[in-house]
Protein backbone atom coordinates (compact mmCIF):
# COMPACT_ATOMS: atom_id res chain seq x y z
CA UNK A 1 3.80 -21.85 10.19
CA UNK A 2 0.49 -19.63 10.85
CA UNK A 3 0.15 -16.64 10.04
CA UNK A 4 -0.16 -13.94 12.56
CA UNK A 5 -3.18 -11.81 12.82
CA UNK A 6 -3.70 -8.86 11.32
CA UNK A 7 -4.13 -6.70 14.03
CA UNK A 8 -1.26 -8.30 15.49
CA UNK A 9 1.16 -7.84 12.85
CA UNK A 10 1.93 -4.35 12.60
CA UNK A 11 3.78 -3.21 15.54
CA UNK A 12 4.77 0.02 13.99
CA UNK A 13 4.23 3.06 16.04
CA UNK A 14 1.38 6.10 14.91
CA UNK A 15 1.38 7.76 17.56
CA UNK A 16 3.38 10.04 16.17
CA UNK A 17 0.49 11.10 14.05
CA UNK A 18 -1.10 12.49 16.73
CA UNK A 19 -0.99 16.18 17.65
CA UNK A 20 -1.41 17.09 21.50
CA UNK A 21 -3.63 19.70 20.59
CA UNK A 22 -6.13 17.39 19.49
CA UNK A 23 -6.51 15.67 23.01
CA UNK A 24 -6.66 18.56 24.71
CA UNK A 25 -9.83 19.76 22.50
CA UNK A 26 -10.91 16.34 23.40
CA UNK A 27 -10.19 16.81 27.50
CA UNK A 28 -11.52 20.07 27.47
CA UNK A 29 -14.91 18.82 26.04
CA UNK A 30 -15.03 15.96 28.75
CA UNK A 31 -14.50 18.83 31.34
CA UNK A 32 -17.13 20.81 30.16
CA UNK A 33 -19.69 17.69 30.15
CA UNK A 34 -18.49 16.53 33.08
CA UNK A 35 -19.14 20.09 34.58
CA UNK A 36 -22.43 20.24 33.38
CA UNK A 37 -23.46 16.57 34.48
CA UNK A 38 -22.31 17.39 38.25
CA UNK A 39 -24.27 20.31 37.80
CA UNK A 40 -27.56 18.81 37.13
CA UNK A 41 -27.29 16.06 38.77
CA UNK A 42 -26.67 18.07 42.85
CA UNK A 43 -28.70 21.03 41.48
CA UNK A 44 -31.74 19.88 39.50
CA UNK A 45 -31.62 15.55 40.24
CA UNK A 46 -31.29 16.36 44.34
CA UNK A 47 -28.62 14.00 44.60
CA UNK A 48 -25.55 14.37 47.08
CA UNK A 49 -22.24 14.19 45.83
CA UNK A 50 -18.85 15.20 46.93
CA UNK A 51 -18.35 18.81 45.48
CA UNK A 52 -15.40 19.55 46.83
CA UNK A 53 -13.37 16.33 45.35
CA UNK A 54 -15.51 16.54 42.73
CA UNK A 55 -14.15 20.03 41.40
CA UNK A 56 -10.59 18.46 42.46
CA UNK A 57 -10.65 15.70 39.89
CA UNK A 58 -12.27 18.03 37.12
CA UNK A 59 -10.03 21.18 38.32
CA UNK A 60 -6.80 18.97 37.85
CA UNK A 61 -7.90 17.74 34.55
CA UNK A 62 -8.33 21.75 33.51
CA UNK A 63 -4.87 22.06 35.13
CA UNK A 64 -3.13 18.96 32.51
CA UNK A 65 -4.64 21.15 29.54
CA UNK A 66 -3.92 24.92 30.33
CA UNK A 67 -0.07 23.60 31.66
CA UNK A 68 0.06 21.86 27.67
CA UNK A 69 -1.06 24.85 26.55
CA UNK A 70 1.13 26.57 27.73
CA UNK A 71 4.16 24.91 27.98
CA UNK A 72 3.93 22.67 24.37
CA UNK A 73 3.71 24.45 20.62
CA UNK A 74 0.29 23.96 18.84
CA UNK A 75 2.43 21.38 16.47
CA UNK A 76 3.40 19.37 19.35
CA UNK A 77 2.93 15.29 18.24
CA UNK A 78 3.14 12.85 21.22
CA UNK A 79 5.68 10.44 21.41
CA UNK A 80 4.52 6.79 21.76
CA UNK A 81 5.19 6.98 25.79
CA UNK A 82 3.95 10.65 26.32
CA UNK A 83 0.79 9.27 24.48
CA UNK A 84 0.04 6.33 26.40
CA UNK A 85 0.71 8.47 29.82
CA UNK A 86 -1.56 10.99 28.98
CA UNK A 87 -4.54 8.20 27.95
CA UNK A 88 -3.94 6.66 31.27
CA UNK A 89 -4.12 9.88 33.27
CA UNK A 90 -7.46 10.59 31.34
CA UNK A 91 -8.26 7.23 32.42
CA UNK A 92 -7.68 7.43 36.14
CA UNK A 93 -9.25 11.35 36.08
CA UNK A 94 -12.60 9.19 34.70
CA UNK A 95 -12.07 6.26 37.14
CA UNK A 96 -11.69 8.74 40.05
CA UNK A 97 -15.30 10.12 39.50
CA UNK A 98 -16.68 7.35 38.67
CA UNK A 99 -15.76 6.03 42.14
CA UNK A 100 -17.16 9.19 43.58
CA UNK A 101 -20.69 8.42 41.79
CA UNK A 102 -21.90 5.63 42.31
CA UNK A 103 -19.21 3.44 40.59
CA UNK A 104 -21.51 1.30 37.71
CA UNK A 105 -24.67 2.44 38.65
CA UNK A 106 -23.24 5.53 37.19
CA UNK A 107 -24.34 5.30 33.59
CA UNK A 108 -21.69 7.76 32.50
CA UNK A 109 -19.67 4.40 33.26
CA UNK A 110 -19.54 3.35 29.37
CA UNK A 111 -16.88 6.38 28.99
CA UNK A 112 -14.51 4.15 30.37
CA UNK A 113 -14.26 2.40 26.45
CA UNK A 114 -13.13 5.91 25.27
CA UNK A 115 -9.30 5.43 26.12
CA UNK A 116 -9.14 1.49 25.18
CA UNK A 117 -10.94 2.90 21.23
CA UNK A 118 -8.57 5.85 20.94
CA UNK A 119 -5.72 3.59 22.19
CA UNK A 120 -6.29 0.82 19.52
CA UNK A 121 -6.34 3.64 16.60
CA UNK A 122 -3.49 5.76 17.11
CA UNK A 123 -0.63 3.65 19.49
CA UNK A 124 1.20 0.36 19.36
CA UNK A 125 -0.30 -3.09 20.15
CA UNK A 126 1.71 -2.86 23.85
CA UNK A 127 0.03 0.04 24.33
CA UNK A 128 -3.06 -0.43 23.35
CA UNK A 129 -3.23 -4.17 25.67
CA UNK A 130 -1.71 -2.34 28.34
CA UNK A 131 -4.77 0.31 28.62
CA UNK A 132 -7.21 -1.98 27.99
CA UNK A 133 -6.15 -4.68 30.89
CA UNK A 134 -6.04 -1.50 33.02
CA UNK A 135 -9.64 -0.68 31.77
CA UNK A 136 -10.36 -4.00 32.74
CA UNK A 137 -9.09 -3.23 36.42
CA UNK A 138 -11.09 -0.77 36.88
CA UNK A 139 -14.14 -1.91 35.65
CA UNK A 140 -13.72 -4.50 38.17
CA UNK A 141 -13.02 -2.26 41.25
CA UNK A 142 -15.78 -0.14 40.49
CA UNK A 143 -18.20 -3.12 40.30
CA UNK A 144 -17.46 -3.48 43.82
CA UNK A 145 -15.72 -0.63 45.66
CA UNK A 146 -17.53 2.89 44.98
CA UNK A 147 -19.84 5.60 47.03
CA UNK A 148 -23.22 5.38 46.44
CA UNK A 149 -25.20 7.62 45.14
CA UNK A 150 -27.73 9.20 47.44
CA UNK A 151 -30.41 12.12 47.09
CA UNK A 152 -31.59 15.19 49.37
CA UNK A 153 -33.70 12.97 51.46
CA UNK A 154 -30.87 10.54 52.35
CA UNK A 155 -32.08 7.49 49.99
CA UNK A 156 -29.48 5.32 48.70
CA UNK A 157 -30.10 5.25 44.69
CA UNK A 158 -28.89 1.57 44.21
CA UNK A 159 -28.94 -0.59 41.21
CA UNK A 160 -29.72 -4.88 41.67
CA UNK A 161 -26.95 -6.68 42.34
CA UNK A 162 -27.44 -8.43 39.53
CA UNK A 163 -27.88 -5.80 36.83
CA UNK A 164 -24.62 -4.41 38.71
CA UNK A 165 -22.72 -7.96 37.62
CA UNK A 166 -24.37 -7.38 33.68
CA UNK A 167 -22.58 -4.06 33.79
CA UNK A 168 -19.72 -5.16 34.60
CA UNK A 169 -19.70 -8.47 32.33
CA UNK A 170 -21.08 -6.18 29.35
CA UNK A 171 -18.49 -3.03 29.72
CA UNK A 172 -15.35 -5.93 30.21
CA UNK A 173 -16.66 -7.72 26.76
CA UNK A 174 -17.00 -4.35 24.93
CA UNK A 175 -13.53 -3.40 25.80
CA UNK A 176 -12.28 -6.09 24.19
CA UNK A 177 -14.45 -6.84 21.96
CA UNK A 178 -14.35 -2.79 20.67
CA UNK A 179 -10.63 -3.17 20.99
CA UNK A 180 -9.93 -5.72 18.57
CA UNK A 181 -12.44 -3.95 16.34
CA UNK A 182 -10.80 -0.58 16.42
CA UNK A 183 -7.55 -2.39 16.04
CA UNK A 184 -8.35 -4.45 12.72
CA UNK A 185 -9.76 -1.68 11.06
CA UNK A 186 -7.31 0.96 11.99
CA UNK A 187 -4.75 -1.44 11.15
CA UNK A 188 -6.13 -2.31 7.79
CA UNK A 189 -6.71 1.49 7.38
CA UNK A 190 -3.40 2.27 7.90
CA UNK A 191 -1.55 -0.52 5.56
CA UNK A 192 -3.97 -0.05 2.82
CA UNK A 193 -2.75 3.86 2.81
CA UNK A 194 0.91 2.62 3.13
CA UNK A 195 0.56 0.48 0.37
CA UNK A 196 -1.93 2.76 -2.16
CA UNK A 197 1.04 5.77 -1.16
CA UNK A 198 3.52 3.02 -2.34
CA UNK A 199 1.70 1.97 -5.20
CA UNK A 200 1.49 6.15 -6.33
CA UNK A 201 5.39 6.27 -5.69
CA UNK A 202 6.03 3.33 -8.27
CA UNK A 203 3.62 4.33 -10.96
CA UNK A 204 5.02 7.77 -10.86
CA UNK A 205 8.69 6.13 -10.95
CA UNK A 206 7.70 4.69 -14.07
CA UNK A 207 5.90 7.41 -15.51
CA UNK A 208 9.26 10.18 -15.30
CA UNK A 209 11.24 7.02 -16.49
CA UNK A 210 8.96 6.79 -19.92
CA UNK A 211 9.21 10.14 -19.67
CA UNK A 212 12.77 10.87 -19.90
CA UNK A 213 12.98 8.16 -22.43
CA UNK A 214 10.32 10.05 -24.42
CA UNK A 215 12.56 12.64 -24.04
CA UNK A 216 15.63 11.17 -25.11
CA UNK A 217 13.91 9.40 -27.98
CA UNK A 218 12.15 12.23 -29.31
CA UNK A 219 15.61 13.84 -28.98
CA UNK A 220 17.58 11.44 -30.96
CA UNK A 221 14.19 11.00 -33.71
CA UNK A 222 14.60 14.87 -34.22
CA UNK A 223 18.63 14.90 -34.79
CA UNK A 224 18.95 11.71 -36.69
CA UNK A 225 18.46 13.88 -39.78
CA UNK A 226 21.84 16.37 -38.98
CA UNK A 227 23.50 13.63 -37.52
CA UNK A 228 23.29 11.26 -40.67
CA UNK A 229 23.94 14.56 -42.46
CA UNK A 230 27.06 15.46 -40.64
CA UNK A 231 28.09 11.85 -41.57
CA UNK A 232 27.20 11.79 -45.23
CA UNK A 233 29.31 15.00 -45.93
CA UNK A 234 32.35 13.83 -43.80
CA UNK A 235 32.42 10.62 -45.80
CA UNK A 236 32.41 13.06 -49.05
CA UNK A 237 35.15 15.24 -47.73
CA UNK A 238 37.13 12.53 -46.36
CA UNK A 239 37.24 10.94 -49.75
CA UNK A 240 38.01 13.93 -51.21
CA UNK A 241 41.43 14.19 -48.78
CA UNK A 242 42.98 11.39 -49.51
CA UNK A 243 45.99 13.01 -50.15
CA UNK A 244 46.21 15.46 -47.20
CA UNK A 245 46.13 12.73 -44.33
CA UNK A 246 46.40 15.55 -41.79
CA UNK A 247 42.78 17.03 -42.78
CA UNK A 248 41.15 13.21 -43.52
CA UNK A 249 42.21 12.17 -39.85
CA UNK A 250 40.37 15.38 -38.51
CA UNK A 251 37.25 14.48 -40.83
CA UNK A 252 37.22 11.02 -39.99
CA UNK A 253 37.15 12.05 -36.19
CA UNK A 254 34.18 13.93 -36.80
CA UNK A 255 32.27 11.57 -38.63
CA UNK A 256 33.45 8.88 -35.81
CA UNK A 257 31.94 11.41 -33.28
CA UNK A 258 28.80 11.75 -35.22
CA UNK A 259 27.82 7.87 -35.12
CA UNK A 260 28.92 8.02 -31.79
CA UNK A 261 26.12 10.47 -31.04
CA UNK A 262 23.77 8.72 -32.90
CA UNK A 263 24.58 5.21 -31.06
CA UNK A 264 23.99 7.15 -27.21
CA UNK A 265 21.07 8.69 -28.15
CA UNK A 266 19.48 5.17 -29.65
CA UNK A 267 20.73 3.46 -26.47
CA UNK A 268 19.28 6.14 -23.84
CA UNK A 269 15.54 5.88 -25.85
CA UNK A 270 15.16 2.28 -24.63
CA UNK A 271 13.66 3.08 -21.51
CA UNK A 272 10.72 4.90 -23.20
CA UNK A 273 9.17 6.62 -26.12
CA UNK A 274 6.62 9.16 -26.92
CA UNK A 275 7.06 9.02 -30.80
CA UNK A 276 3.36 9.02 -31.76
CA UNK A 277 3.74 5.95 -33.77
CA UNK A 278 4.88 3.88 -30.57
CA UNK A 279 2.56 4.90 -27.97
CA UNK A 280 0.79 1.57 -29.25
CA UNK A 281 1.98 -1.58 -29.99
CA UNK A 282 0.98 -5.34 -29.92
CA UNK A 283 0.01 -6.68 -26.55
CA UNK A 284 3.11 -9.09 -26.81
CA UNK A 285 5.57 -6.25 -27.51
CA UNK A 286 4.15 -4.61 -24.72
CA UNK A 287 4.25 -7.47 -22.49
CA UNK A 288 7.77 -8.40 -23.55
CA UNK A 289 9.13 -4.74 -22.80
CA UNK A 290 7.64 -5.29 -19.18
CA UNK A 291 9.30 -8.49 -18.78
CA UNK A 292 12.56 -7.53 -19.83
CA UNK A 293 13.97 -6.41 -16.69
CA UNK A 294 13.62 -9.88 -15.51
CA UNK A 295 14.84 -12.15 -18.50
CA UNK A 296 18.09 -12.10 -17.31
CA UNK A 297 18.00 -13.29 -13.10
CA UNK A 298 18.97 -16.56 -14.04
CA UNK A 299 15.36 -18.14 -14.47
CA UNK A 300 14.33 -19.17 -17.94
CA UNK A 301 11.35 -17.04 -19.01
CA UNK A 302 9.19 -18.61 -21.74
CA UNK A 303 6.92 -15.86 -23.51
CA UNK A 304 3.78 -17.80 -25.88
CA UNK A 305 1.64 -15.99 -27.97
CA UNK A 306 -1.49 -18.61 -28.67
CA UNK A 307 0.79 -20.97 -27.76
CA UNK A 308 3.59 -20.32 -30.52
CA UNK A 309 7.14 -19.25 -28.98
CA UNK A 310 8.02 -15.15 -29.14
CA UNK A 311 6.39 -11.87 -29.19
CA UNK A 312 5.83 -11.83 -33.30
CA UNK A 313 4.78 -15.49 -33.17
CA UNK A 314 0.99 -14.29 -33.82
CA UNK A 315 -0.14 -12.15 -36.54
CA UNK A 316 -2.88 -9.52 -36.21
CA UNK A 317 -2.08 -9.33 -32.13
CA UNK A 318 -4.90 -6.27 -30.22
CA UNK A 319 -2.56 -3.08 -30.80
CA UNK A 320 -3.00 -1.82 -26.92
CA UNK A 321 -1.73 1.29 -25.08
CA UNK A 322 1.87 1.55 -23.73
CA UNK A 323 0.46 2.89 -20.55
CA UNK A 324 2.75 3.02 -17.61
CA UNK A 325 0.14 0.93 -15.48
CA UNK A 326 -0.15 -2.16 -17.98
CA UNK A 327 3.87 -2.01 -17.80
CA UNK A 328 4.69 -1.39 -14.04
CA UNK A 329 1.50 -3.75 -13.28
CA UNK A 330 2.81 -6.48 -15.81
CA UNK A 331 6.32 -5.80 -14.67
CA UNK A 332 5.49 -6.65 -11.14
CA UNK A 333 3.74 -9.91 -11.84
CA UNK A 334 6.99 -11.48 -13.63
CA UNK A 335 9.03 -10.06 -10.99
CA UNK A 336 7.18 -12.07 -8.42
CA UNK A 337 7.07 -15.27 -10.77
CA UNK A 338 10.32 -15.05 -11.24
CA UNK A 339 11.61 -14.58 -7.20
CA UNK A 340 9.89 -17.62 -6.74
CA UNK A 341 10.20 -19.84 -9.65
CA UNK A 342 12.44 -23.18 -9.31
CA UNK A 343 13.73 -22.66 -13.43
CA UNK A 344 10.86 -21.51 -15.48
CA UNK A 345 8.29 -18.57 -16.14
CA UNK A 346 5.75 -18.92 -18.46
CA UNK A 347 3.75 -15.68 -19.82
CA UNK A 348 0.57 -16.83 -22.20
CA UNK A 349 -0.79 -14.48 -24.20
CA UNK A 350 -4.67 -15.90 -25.48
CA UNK A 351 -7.62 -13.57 -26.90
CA UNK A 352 -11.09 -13.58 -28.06
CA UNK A 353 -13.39 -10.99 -29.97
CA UNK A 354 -14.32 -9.93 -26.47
CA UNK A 355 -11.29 -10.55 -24.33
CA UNK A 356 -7.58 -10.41 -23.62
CA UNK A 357 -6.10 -12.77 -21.57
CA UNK A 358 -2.57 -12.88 -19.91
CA UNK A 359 -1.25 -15.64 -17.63
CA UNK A 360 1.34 -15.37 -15.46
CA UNK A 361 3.00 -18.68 -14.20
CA UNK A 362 6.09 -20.59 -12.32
CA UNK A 363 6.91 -23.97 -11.64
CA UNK A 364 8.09 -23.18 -7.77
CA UNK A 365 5.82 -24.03 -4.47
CA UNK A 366 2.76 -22.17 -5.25
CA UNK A 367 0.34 -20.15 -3.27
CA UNK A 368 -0.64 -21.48 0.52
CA UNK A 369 -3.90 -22.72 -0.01
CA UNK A 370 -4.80 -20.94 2.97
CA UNK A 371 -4.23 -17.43 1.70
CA UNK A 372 -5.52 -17.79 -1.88
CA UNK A 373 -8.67 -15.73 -1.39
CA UNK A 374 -6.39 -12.93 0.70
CA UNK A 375 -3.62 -13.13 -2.86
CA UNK A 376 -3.52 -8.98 -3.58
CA UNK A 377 -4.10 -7.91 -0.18
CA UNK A 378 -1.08 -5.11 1.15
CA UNK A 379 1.59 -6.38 3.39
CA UNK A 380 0.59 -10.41 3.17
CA UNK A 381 4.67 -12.04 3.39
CA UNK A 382 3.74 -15.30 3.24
CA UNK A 383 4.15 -17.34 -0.33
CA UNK A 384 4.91 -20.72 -0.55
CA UNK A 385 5.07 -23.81 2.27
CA UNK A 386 6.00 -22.06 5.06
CA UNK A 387 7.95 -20.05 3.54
CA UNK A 388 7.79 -15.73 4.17
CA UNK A 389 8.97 -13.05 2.24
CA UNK A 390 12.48 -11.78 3.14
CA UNK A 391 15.48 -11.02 1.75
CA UNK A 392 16.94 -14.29 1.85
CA UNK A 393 14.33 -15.31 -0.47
CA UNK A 394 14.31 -12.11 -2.79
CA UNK A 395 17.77 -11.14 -2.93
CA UNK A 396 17.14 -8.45 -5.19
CA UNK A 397 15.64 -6.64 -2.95
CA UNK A 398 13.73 -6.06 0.80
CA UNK A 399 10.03 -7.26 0.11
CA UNK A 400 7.78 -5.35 1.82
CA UNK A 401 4.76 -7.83 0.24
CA UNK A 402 3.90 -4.75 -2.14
CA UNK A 403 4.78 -6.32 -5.41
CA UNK A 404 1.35 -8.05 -6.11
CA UNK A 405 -1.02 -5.73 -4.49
CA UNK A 406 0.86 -2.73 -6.32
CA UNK A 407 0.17 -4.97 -9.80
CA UNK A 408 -3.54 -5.64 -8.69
CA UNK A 409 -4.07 -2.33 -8.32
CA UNK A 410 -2.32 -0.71 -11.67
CA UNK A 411 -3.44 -3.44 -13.92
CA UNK A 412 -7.33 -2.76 -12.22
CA UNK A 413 -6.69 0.96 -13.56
CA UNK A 414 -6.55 -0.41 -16.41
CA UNK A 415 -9.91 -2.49 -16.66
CA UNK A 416 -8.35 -6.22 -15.86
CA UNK A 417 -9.78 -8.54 -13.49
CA UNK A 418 -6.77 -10.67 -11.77
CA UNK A 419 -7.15 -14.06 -10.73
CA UNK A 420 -4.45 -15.39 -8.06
CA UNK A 421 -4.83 -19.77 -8.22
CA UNK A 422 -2.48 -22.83 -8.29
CA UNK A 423 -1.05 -24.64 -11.27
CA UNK A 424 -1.27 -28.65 -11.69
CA UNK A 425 2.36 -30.10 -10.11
CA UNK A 426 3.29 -31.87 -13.53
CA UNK A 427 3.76 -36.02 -12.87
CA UNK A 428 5.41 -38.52 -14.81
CA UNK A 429 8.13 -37.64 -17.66
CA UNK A 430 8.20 -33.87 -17.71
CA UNK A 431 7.79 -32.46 -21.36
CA UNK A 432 10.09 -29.82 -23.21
CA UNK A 433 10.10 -26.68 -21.32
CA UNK A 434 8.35 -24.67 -23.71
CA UNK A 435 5.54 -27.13 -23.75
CA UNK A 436 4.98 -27.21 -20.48
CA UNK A 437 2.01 -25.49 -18.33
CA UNK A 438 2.76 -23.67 -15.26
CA UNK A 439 2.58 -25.66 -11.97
CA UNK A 440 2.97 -23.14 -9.17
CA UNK A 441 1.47 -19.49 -8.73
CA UNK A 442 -0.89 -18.56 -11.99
CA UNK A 443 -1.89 -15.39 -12.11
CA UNK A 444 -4.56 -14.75 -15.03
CA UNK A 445 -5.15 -11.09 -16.02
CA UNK A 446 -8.53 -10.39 -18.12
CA UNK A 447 -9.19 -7.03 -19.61
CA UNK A 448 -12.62 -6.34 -22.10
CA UNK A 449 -10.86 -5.53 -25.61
CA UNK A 450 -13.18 -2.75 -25.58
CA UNK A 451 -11.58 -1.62 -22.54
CA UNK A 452 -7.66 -1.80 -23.39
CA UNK A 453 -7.60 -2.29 -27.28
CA UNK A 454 -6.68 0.44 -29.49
CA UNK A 455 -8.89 0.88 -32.56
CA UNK A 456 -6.58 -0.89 -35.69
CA UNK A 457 -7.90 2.85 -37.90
CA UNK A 458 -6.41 4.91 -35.07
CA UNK A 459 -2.95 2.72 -35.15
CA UNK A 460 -2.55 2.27 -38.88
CA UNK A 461 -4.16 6.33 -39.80
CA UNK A 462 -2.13 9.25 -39.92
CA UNK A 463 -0.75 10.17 -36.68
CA UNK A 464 0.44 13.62 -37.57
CA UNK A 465 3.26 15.38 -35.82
CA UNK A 466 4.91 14.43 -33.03
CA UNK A 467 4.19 16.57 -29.68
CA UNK A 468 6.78 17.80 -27.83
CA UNK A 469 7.06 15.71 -24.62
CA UNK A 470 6.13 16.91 -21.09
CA UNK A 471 8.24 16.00 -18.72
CA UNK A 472 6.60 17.99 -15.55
């Protein structure tokens, strides 16, 4: 399967985006130039032109903008169609006088690129090929059909044949060629601000979520005190009842409702915590709490620290922040490991005195050898041998092709470098799982310690009292 091009792959319409208002600054400035270009050319240049259709052509273009004006809001935004129609009456208003003066040999001519550019930004690919073969057409017909230009005296002011052809080849190549250009970069323009507005939306997700957890835990850190309290002294009194059952049953309620409390509150704090002592921890705590979500989707999901099993399997582990990047960013990596894993996901946790490394890997197809320099970029679908990015594939939910570019960019926030490559398909009798070395898509994540760790003085000193937690 090959992957379609860029500027060929987002069909979405923006014309929406655009306000009428803005093209109607935009004719009214091409009425006033062309005003002032008739002007000096049959007033100042000598040269004979057709006044009267002349002032037609510009007159009706005046018309289209004060009949907008007037009959649109300010906030009007052009529909895809109404867009395109308006373009392509701009486009025949040009053509019009062009034919009038001199066709090509007109060197107002190059204006004629103006609706294919603005076409290419703002509508849809149909649109936008639809103008610009109509562009072509009339590059064409004005390389041939046209009424010359001629000054005061009567001589004809004509242009070489042959420089007459170069116009015409040179106008037809920049259409395209200008085109495709505005296309790819608009395109690219507009995805990379889809996917950096997506990539805000799930960072602040996860930010409120640590943040109501922070609430809840701070909650349940302040009233463990009355609530063990409350408990204590209902155990006393209900010892003391024994012999009035009808008092003990109401104390033993209470003290029942008490641990109750006690067991929500604990339950609730697992999504987050702003106790000061836990706004650090080990890397592979950290690590692990990202990659919880996704220990239970029915692929195994080996976590190594130096290459010994389990998040406490290493002593004296970089104590690094439990910022909502290194967690959404992490998150993301071992969601898309484990979507397309065939049974296994390892996560390797390795460091230096200057580095921390992290290694994300699966045992499934791999990345397309093809796209392995392109691994990050927004919207890319394809991952594996032929295979795309649906919801057939990821039934947990609609991949947009977000997951890794959103987990570029957080973990990037954060100081790592990623590395997207392809494991080593394992041959011959296959070792214990938890021995084994990833053979599909390997993602390595390198952060500077100096750049993520947390001083051990600042973990292990006196952290004082905890904050209240802000949860705007």
């Amino acid at each position: 399967m090959t992957l379609t091009p860029a500027f060929l792959a987002n069909p979405r319409p923006r014309a929406s985006s655009v306000r009428l208002r803005t093209l109607i600054y935009l004719r009214w400035l091409a009425v006033l130039g062309q005003s002032v270009a008739v002007i000096i050319a049959s007033q100042y240049l000598d040269i004979r032109l057709r006044l009267d259709l002349i002032a037609v052509l510009i007159g009706a273009s005046a018309a289209f903008n004060i009949g907008a004006t007037l009959i649109h809001p300010e906030n009007k935004r052009l529909t895809q169609r109404d867009a395109m129609l308006t373009m392509l009456f701009d486009l025949g208003q040009l053509a019009a006088l062009l034919y009038l003066t001199g066709g090509l040999n007109n060197p107002f001519a190059a204006l004629i690129l103006a609706q294919t550019i603005i076409s290419a930004t703002v509508l849809t690919l149909n649109a936008t090929l639809f103008l610009g073969l109509v562009s072509l057409g009339v590059i064409g017909v004005l390389s041939v059909f046209y009424m010359p230009l001629v000054q005061s005296d009567g001589q004809a002011l004509e242009t070489p044949r042959l420089l007459i052809t170069g116009s015409w080849a040179a106008l037809s190549i920049a259409v395209v060629f200008l085109g495709v250009y505005a296309r790819l970069v608009s395109t690219e323009t507009y995805n990379m601000s889809e996917a950096l507005t997506a990539t805000q939306l799930a960072l602040e997700r996860e930010q409120k979520l640590t943040a109501l957890g922070g609430v809840v835990a701070a909650a349940a850190h302040e009233l463990g005190t009355p609530l063990a309290t409350i408990m204590l002294v209902s155990s006393e009194l209900a010892d003391e009842l024994e012999d009035r059952p009808e008092l003990r049953e109401d104390i033993e309620l209470i003290r029942e409702q008490a641990r109750r409390c006690r067991s929500i509150l604990s339950s609730m704090g697992r999504t987050g915590k702003d106790d000061l002592l836990l706004r650090h921890a080990p890397v592979a705590a950290v690590v692990e709490e990202a990659a919880e979500p996704h220990m239970a989707r029915g692929k195994r999901v080996i976590l190594r620290v130096r290459g010994a099993i389990g998040a406490e399997a290493a002593q004296d582990q970089p104590e690094i922040p439990r910022r909502s990047e290194v967690i959404h960013g992490v998150r993301n990596l071992v969601q898309n490991a484990v979507d397309f894993a065939t049974s296994t996901v390892w996560i390797d946790i390795d460091w230096t005195d200057e580095r921390l490394m992290l290694w994300v890997g699966d045992d499934g197809l791999g990345y397309p050898q093809d796209l392995l320099g392109r691994i990050g970029d927004p919207f890319l679908r394809r991952r594996g041998a032929g295979r795309m990015l649906d919801e057939a594939q990821r039934p947990d939910y609609a991949g947009m092709g977000l997951g890794l570019f959103i987990a570029k960019t957080l973990l990037e926030r954060t100081g790592a470098k990623l590395t997207f490559a392809n494991g080593i398909p394992a041959s011959g009798a296959q070792p214990d799982p938890e021995e084994r070395r990833a053979s599909g898509a390997i993602v390595e994540v390198v952060w500077e310690r100096k750049d993520i760790e947390v001083r051990r003085e600042d973990v292990r000193g006196a952290l004082g009292e905890n904050r209240p937690v802000a949860t705007g």
